[in-house]
Structure formats: structure tokens, C-alpha cells
N, C-alpha and C. Protein backbone atom coordinates (compact mmCIF):
# COMPACT_ATOMS: atom_id res chain seq x y z
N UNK A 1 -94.78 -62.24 -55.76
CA UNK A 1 -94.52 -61.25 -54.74
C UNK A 1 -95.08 -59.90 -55.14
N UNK A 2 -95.51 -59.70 -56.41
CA UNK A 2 -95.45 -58.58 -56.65
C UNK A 2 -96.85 -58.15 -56.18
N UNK A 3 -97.78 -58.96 -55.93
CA UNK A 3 -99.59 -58.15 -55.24
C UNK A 3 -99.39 -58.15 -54.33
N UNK A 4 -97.82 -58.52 -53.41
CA UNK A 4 -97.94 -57.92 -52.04
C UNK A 4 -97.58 -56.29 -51.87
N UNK A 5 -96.40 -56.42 -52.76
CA UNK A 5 -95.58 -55.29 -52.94
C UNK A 5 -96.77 -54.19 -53.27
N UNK A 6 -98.01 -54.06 -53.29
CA UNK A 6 -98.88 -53.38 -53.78
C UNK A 6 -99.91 -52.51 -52.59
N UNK A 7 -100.15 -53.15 -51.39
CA UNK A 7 -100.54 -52.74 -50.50
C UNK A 7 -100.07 -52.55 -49.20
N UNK A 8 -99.77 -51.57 -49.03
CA UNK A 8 -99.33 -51.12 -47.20
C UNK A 8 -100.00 -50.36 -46.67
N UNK A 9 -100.41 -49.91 -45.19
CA UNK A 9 -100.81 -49.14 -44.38
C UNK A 9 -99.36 -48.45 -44.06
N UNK A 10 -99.37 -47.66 -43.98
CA UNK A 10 -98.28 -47.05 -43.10
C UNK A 10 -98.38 -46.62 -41.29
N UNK A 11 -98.02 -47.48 -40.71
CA UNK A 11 -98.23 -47.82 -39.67
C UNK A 11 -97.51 -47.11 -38.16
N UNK A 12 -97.68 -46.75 -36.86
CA UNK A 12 -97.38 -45.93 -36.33
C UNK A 12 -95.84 -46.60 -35.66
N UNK A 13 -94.35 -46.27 -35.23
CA UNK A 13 -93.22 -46.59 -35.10
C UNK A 13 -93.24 -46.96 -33.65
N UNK A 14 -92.77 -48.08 -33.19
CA UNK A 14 -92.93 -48.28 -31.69
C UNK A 14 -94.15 -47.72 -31.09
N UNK A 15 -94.09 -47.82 -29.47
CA UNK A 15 -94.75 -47.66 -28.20
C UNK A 15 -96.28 -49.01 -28.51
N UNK A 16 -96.67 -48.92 -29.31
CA UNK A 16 -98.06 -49.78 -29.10
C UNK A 16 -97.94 -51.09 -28.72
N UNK A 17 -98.88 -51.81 -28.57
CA UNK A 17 -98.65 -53.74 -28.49
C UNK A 17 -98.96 -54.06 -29.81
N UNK A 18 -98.12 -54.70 -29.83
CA UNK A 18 -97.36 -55.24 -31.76
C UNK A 18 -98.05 -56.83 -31.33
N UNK A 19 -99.21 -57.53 -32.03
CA UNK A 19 -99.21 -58.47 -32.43
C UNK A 19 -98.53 -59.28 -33.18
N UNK A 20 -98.45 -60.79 -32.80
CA UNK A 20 -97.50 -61.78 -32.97
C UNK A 20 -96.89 -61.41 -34.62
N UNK A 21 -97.85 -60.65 -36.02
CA UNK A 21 -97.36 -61.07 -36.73
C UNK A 21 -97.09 -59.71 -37.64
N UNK A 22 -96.59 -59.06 -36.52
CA UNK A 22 -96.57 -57.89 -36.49
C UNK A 22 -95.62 -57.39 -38.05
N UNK A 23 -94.77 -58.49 -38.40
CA UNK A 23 -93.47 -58.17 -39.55
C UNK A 23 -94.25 -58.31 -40.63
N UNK A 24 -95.54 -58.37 -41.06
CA UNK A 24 -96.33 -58.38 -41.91
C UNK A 24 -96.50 -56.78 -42.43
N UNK A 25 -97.00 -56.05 -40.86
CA UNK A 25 -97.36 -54.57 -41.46
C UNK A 25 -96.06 -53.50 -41.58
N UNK A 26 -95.05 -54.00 -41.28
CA UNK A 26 -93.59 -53.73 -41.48
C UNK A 26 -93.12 -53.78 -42.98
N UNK A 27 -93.45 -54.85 -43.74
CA UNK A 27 -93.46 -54.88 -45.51
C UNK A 27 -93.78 -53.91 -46.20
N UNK A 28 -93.23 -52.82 -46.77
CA UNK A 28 -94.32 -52.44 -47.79
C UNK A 28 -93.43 -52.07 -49.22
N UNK A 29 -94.64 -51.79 -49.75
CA UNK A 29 -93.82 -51.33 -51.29
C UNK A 29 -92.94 -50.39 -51.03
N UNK A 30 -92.20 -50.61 -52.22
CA UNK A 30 -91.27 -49.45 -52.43
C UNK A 30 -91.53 -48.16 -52.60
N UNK A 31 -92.57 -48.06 -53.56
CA UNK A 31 -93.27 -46.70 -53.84
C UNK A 31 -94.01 -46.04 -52.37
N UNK A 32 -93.88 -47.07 -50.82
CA UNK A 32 -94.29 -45.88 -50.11
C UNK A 32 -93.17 -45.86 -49.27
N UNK A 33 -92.20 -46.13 -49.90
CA UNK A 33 -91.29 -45.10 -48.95
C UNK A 33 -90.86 -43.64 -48.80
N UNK A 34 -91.67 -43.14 -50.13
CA UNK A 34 -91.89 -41.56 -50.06
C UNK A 34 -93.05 -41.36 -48.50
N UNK A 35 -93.63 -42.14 -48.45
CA UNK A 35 -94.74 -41.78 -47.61
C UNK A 35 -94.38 -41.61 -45.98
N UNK A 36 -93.39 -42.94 -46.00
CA UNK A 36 -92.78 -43.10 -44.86
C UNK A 36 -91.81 -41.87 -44.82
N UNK A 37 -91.12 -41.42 -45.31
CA UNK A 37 -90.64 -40.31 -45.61
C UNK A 37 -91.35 -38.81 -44.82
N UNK A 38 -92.21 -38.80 -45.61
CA UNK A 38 -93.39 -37.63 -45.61
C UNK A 38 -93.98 -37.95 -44.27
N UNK A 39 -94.32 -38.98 -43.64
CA UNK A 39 -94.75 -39.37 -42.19
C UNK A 39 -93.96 -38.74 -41.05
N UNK A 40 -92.59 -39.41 -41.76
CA UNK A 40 -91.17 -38.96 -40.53
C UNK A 40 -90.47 -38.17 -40.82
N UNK A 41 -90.87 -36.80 -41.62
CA UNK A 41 -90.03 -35.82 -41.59
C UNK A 41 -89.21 -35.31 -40.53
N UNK A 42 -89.80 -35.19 -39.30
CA UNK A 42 -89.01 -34.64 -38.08
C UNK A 42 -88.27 -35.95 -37.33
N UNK A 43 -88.12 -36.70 -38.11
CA UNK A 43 -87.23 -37.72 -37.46
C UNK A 43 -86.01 -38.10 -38.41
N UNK A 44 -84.90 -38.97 -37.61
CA UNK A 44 -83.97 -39.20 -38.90
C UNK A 44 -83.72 -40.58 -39.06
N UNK A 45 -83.95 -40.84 -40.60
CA UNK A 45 -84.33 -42.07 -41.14
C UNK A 45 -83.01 -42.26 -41.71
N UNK A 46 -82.52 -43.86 -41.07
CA UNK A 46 -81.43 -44.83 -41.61
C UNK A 46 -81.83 -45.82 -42.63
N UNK A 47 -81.00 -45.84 -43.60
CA UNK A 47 -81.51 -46.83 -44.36
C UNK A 47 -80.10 -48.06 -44.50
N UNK A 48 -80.31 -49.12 -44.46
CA UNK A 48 -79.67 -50.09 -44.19
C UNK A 48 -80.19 -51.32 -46.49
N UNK A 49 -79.02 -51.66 -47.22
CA UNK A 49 -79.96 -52.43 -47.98
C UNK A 49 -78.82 -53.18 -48.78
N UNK A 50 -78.98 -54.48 -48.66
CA UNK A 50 -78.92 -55.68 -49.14
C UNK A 50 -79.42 -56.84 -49.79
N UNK A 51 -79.14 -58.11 -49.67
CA UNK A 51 -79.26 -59.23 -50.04
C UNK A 51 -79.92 -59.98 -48.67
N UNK A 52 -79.40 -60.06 -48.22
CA UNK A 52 -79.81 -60.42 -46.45
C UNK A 52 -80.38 -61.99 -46.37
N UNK A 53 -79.52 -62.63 -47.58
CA UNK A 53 -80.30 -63.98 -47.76
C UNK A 53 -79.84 -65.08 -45.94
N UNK A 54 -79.07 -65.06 -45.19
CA UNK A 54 -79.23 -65.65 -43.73
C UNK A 54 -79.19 -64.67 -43.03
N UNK A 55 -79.64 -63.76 -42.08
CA UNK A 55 -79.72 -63.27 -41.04
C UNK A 55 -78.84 -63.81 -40.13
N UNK A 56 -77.45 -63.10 -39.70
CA UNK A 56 -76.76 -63.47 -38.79
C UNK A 56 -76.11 -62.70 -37.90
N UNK A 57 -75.46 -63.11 -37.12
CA UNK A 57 -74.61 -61.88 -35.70
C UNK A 57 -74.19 -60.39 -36.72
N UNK A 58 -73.49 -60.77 -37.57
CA UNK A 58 -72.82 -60.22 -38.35
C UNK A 58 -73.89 -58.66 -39.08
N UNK A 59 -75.37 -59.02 -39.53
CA UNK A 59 -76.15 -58.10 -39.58
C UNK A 59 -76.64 -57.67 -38.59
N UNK A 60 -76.61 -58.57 -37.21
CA UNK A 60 -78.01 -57.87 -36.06
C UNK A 60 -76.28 -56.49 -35.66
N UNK A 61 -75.56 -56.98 -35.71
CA UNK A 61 -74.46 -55.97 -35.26
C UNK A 61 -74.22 -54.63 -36.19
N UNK A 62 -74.69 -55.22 -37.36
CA UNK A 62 -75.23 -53.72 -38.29
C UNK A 62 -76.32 -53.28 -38.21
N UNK A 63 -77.20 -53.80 -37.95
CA UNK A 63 -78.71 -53.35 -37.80
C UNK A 63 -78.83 -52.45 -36.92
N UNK A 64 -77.84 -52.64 -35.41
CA UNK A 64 -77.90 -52.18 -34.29
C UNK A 64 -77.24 -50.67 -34.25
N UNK A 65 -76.01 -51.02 -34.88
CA UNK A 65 -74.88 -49.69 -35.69
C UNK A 65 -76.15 -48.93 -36.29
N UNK A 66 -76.91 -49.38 -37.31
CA UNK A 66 -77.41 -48.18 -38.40
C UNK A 66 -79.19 -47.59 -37.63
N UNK A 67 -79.14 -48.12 -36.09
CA UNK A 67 -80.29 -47.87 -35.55
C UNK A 67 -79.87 -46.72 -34.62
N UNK A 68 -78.70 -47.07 -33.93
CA UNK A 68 -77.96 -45.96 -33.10
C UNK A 68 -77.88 -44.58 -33.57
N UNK A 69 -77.77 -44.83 -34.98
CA UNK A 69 -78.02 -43.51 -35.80
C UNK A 69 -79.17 -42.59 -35.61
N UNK A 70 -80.27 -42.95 -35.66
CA UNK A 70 -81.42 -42.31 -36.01
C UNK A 70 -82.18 -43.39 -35.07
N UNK A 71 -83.44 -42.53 -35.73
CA UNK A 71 -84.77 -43.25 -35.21
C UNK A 71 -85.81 -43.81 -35.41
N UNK A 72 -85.40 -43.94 -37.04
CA UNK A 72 -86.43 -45.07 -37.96
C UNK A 72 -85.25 -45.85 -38.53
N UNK A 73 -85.50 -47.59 -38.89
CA UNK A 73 -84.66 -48.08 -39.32
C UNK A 73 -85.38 -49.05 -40.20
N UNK A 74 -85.05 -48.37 -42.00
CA UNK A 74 -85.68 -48.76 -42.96
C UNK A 74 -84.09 -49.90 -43.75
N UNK A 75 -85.07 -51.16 -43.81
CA UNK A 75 -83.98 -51.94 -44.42
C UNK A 75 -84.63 -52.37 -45.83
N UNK A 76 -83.44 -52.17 -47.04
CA UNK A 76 -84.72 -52.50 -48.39
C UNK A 76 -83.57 -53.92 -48.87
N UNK A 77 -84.15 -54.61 -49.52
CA UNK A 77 -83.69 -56.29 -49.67
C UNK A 77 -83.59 -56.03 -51.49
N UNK A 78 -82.45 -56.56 -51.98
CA UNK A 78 -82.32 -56.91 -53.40
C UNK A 78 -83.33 -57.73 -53.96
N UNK A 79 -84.07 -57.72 -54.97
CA UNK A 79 -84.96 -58.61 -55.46
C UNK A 79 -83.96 -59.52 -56.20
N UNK A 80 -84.67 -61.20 -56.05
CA UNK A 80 -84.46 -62.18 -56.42
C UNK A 80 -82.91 -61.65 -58.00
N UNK A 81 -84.08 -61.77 -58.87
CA UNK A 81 -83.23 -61.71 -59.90
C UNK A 81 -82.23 -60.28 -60.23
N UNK A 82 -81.81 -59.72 -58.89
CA UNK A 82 -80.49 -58.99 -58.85
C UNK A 82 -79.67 -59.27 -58.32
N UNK A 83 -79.97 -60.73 -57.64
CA UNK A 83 -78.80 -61.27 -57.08
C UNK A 83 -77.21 -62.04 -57.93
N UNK A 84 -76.43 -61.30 -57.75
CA UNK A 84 -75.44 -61.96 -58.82
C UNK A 84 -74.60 -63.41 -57.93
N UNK A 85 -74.52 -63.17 -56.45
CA UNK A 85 -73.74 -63.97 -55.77
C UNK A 85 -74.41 -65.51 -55.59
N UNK A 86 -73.65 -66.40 -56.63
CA UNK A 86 -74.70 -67.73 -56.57
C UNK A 86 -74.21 -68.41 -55.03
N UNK A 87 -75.21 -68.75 -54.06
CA UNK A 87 -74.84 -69.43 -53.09
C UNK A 87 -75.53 -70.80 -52.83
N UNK A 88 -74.86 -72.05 -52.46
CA UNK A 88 -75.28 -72.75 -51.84
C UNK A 88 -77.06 -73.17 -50.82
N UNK A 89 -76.90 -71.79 -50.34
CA UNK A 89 -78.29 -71.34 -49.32
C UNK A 89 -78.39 -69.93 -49.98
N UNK A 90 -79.78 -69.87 -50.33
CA UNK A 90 -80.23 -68.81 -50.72
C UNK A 90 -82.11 -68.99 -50.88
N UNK A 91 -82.70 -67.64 -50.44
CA UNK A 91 -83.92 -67.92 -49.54
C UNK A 91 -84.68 -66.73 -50.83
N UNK A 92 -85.85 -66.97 -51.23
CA UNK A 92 -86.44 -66.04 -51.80
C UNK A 92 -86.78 -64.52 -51.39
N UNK A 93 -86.80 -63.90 -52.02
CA UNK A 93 -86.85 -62.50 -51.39
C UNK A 93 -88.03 -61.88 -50.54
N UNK A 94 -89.20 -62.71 -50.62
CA UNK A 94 -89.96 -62.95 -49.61
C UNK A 94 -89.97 -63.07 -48.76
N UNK A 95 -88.94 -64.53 -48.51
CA UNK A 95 -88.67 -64.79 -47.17
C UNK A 95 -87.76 -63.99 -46.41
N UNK A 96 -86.47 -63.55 -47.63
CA UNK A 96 -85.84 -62.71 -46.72
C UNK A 96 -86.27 -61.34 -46.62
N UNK A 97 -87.49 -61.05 -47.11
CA UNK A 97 -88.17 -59.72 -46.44
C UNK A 97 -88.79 -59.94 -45.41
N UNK A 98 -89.54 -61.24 -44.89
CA UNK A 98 -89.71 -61.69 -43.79
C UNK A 98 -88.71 -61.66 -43.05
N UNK A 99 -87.76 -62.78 -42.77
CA UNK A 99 -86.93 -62.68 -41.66
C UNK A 99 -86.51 -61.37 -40.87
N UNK A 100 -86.29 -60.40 -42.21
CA UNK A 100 -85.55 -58.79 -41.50
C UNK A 100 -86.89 -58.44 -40.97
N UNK A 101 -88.06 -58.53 -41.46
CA UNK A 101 -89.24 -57.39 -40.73
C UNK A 101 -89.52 -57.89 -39.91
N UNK A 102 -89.18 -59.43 -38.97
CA UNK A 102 -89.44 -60.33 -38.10
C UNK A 102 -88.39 -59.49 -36.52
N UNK A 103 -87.71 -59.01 -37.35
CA UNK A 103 -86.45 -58.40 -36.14
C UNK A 103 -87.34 -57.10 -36.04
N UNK A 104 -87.50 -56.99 -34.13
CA UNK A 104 -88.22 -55.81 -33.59
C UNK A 104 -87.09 -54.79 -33.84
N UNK A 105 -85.79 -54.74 -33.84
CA UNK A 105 -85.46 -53.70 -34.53
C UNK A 105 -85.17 -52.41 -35.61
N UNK A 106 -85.77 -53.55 -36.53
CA UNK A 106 -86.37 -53.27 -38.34
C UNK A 106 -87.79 -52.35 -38.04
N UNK A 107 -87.89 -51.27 -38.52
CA UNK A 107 -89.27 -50.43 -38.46
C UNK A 107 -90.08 -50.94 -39.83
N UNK A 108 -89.34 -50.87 -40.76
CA UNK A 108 -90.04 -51.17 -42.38
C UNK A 108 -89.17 -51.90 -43.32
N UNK A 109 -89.69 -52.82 -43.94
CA UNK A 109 -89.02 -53.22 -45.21
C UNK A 109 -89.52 -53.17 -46.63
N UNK A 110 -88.73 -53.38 -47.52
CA UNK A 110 -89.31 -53.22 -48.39
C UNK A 110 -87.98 -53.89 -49.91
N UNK A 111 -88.81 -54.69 -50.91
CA UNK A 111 -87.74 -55.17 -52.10
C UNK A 111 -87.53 -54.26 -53.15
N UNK A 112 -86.66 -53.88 -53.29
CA UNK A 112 -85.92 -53.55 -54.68
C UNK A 112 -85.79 -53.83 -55.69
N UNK A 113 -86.25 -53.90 -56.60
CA UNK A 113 -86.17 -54.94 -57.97
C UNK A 113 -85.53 -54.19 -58.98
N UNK A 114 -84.40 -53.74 -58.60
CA UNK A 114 -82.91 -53.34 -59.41
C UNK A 114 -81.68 -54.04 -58.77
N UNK A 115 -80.80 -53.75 -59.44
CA UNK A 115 -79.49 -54.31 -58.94
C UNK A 115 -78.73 -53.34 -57.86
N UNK A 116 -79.35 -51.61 -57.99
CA UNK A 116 -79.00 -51.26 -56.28
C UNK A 116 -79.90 -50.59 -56.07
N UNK A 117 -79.44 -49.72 -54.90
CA UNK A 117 -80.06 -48.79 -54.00
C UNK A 117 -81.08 -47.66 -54.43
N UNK A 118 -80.56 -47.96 -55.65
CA UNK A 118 -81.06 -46.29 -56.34
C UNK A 118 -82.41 -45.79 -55.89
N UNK A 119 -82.83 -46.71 -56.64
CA UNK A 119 -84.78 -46.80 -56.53
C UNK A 119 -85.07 -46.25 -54.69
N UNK A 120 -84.72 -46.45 -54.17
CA UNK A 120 -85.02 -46.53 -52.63
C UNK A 120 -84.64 -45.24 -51.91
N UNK A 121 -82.87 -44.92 -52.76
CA UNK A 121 -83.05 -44.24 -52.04
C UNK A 121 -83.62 -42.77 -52.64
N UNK A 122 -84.02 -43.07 -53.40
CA UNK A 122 -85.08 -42.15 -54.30
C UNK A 122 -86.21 -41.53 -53.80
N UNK A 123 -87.06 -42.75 -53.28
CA UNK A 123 -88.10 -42.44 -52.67
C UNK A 123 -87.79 -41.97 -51.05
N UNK A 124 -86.99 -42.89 -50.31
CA UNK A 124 -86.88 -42.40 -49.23
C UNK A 124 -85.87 -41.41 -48.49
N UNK A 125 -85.29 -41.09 -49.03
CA UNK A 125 -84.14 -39.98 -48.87
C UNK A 125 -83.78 -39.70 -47.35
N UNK A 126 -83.10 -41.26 -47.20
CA UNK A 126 -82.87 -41.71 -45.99
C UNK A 126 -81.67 -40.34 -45.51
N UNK A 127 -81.72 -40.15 -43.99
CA UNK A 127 -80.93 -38.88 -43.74
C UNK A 127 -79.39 -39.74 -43.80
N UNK A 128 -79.72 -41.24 -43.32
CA UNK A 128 -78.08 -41.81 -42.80
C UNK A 128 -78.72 -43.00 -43.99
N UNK A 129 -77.08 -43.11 -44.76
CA UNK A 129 -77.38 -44.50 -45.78
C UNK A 129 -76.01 -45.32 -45.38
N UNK A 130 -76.52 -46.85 -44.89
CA UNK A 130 -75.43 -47.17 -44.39
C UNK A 130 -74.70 -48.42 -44.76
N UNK A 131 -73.47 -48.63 -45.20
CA UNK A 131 -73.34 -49.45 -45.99
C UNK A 131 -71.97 -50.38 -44.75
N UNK A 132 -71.87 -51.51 -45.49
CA UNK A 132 -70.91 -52.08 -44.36
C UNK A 132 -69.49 -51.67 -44.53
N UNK A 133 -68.19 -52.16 -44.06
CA UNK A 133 -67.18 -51.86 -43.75
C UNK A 133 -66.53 -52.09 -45.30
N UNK A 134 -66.98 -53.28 -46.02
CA UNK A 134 -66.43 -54.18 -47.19
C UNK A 134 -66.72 -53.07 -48.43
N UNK A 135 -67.38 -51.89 -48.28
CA UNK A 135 -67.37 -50.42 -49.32
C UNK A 135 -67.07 -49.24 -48.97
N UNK A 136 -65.75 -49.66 -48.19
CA UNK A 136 -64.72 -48.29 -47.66
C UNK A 136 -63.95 -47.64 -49.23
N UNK A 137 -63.49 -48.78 -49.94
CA UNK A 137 -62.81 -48.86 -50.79
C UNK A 137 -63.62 -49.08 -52.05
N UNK A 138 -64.09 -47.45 -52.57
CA UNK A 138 -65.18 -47.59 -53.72
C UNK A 138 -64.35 -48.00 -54.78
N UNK A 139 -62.78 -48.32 -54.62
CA UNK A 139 -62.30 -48.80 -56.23
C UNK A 139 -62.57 -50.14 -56.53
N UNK A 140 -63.15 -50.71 -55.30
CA UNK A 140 -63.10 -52.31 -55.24
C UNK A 140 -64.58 -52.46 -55.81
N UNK A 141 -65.46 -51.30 -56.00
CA UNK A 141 -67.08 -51.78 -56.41
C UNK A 141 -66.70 -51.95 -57.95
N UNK A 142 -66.26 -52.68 -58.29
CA UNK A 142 -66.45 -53.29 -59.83
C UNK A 142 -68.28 -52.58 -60.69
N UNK A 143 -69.15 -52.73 -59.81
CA UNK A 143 -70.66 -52.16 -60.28
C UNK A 143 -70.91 -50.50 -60.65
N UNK A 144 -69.98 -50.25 -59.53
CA UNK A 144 -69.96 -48.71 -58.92
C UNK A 144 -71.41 -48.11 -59.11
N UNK A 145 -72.09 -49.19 -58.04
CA UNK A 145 -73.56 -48.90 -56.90
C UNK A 145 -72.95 -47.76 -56.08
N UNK A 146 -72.14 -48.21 -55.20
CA UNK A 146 -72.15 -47.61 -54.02
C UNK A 146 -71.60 -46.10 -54.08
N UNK A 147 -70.66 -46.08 -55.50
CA UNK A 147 -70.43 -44.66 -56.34
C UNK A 147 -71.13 -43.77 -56.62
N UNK A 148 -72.44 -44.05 -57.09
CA UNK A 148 -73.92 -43.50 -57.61
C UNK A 148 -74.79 -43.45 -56.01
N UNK A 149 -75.14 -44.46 -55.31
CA UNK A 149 -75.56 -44.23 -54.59
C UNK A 149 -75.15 -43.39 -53.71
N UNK A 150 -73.65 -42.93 -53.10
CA UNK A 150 -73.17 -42.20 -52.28
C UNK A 150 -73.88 -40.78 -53.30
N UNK A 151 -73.47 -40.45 -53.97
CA UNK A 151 -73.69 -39.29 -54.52
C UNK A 151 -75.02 -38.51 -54.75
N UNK A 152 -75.95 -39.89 -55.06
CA UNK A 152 -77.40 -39.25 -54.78
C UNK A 152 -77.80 -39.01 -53.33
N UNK A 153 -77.27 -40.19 -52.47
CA UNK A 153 -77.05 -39.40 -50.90
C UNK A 153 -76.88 -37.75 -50.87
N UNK A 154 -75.58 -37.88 -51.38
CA UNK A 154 -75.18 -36.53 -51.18
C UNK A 154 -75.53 -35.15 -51.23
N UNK A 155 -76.70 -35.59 -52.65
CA UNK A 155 -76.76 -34.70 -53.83
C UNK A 155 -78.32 -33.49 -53.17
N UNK A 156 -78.92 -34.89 -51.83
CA UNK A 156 -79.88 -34.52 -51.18
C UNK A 156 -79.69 -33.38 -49.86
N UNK A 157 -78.04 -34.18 -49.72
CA UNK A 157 -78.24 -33.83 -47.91
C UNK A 157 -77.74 -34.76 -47.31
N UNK A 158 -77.95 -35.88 -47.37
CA UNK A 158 -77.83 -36.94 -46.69
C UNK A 158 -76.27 -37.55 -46.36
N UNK A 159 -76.02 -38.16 -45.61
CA UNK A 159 -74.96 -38.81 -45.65
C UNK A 159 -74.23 -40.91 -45.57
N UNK A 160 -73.75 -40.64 -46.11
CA UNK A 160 -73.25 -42.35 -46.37
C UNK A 160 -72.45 -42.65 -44.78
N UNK A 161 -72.74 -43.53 -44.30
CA UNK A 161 -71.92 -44.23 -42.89
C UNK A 161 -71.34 -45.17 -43.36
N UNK A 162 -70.09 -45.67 -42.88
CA UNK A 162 -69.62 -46.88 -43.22
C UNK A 162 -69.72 -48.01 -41.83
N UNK A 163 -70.36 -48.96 -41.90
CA UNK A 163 -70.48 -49.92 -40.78
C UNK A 163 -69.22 -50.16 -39.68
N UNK A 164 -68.83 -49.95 -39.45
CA UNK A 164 -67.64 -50.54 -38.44
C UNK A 164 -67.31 -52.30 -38.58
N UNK A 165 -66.26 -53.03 -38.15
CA UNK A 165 -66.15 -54.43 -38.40
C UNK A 165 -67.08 -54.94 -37.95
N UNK A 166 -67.64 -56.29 -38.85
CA UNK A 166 -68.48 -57.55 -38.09
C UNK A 166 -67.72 -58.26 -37.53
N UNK A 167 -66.79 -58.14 -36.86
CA UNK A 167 -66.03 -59.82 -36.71
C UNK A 167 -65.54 -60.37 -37.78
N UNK A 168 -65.58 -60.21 -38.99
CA UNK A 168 -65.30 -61.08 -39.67
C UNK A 168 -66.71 -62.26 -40.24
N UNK A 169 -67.73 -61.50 -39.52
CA UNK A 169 -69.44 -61.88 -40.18
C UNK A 169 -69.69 -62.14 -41.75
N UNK A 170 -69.28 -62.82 -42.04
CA UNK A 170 -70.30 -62.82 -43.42
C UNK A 170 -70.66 -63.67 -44.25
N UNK A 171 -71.89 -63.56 -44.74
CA UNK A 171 -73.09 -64.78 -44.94
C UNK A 171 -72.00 -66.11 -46.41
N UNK A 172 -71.06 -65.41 -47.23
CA UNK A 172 -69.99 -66.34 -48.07
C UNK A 172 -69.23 -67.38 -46.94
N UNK A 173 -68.84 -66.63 -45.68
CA UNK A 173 -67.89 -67.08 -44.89
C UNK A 173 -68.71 -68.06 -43.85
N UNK A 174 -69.45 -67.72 -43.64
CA UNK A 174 -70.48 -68.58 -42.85
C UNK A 174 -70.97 -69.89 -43.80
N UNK A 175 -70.91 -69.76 -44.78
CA UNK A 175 -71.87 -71.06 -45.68
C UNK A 175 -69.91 -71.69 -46.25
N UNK A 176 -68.82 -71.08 -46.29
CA UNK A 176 -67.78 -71.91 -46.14
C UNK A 176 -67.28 -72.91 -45.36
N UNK A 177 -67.78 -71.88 -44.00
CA UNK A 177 -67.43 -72.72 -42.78
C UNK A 177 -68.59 -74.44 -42.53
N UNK A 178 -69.49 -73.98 -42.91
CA UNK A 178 -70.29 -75.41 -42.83
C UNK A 178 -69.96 -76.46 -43.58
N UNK A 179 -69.61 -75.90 -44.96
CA UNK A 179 -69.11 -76.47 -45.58
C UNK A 179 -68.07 -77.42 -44.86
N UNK A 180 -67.19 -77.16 -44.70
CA UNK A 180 -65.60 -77.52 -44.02
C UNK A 180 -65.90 -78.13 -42.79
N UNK A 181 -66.98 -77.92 -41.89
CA UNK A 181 -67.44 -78.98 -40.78
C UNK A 181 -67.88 -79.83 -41.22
């Protein structure tokens, strides 16, 4: 993955006709999310970032939350070997940088190859950083990511959102339930 992670165009946000494979020019490295940055200064950039190994109701209902926000919607994906949660179904970070840049709602993606946010939100100094409902309660982050990350939010300007409920969405609870059918 990593000679993809190497080349992007930075590409213009809605209005044009987006060819079929359009979630291709949506990928890019990490290192240009300063650029994307520097592109969309006069706009305000959400950043949305996970694991995102199934795409389900449960994210398009966050995706939608952290788009309402602003007007770019940058989602960055955990690389492979920062994943600690062993699951049953689990998709390479490729693919799941595909699937999210496949959603016309996603403006850019891009992998992470740390265990959080940091790196990302480093470069992109997203105005809204948005995390789901399940890191209301920073005593429960055993990692304390979302501790560090709120704060470099902060430290910019920026601010941390907390997602509102999925339903009860989530990708552990979903691969239980199949289980049990």
C-alpha cells in the first residue's frame, strides 16, 4: 500500500461529473492533507477517523452527522497493523480505504499508520474532529487517543464533536449478531 500512499492530485470538491471510479482520486497520502488544508482554507473541514473495517447504517449515520458540520468531509482509516480489535471479518486497509472513498459523501481519504489520530490531525487541522458517542467518557479510553487528540484539536482552534447515538450500530455487534443467526 505504501506506493499508493505516495501519489495524489488534489482534486476539485463536488459540482463536476465524477467518473465511475471516481474513489480512486479521493485516496491520498497523509502528508497531503496539509495541502487539502491549504486548498480549503475558507471552508470548514470535518474530520471523521477510524477502523471502518464493514461500512454500515451505523457509520453512513455518522458520516452524515460529521458532513452536516462543514463542507469538506475528510475520513482517515487506522492502518492494518494498529488495529488492536481482533475480528472475525476484517478487510485490509486498502480495501477499507476503498469502501469509505466509494461513498459520494466522503470528499478524501487517507491511512494512518499509527495507532491514532495524531498524525492527521497534524497535517490537517480539521476545524470539526468528530468522534462517536462511545468517547463521551474519556475515562473509559484505556489508550488516552482521544485525550491527546482532543487537546491538539484544541490547542489549534478546533473543536471535538461527539456523534450522537447509532442505534446501537456497531461493526463488534453486527459480526455477533451473525454469529447467533
Amino acid at each position: 500500500m505504501t506506493d499508493r500512499r505516495t501519489v495524489s492530485p488534489i482534486r476539485p470538491v463536488a459540482g463536476a461529473e465524477a467518473p465511475p471510479d471516481n474513489w480512486r482520486q479521493k485516496i491520498v497520502p497523509l502528508a497531503d492533507l496539509a495541502r487539502v488544508r491549504s486548498q480549503f482554507r475558507d471552508r470548514t473541514i470535518v474530520l471523521c477517523h477510524g477502523a471502518f473495517d464493514l461500512v454500515h447504517v451505523g457509520h453512513m449515520i455518522h458520516f452524515e452527522e460529521a458532513r452536516a458540520l462543514g463542507d469538506i468531509l475528510v475520513v482517515t482509516i487506522t492502518a492494518d497493523r494498529h488495529i488492536t480489535k481482533k475480528r472475525s471479518v476484517s478487510m485490509r486497509e486498502d480495501y477499507r480505504a476503498r469502501q469509505v472513498a466509494a461513498l459520494e459523501i466522503v470528499d478524501y481519504v487517507a491511512i494512518v499508520d499509527e495507532p491514532s489520530a495524531v498524525a492527521a490531525l497534524e497535517a490537517l487541522h480539521p476545524d470539526i474532529y468528530v468522534k462517536g458517542p462511545e468517547y463521551s467518557d474519556l475515562l473509559l479510553d484505556k489508550s488516552s487517543n482521544i485525550s491527546h487528540e482532543k487537546a491538539l484539536v484544541e490547542s489549534y482552534g478546533g473543536r471535538v464533536h461527539l456523534a450522537g447515538l447509532r442505534d446501537g450500530y456497531s461493526t463488534t455487534k453486527l459480526i455477533q449478531q451473525m454469529r447467533v443467526a
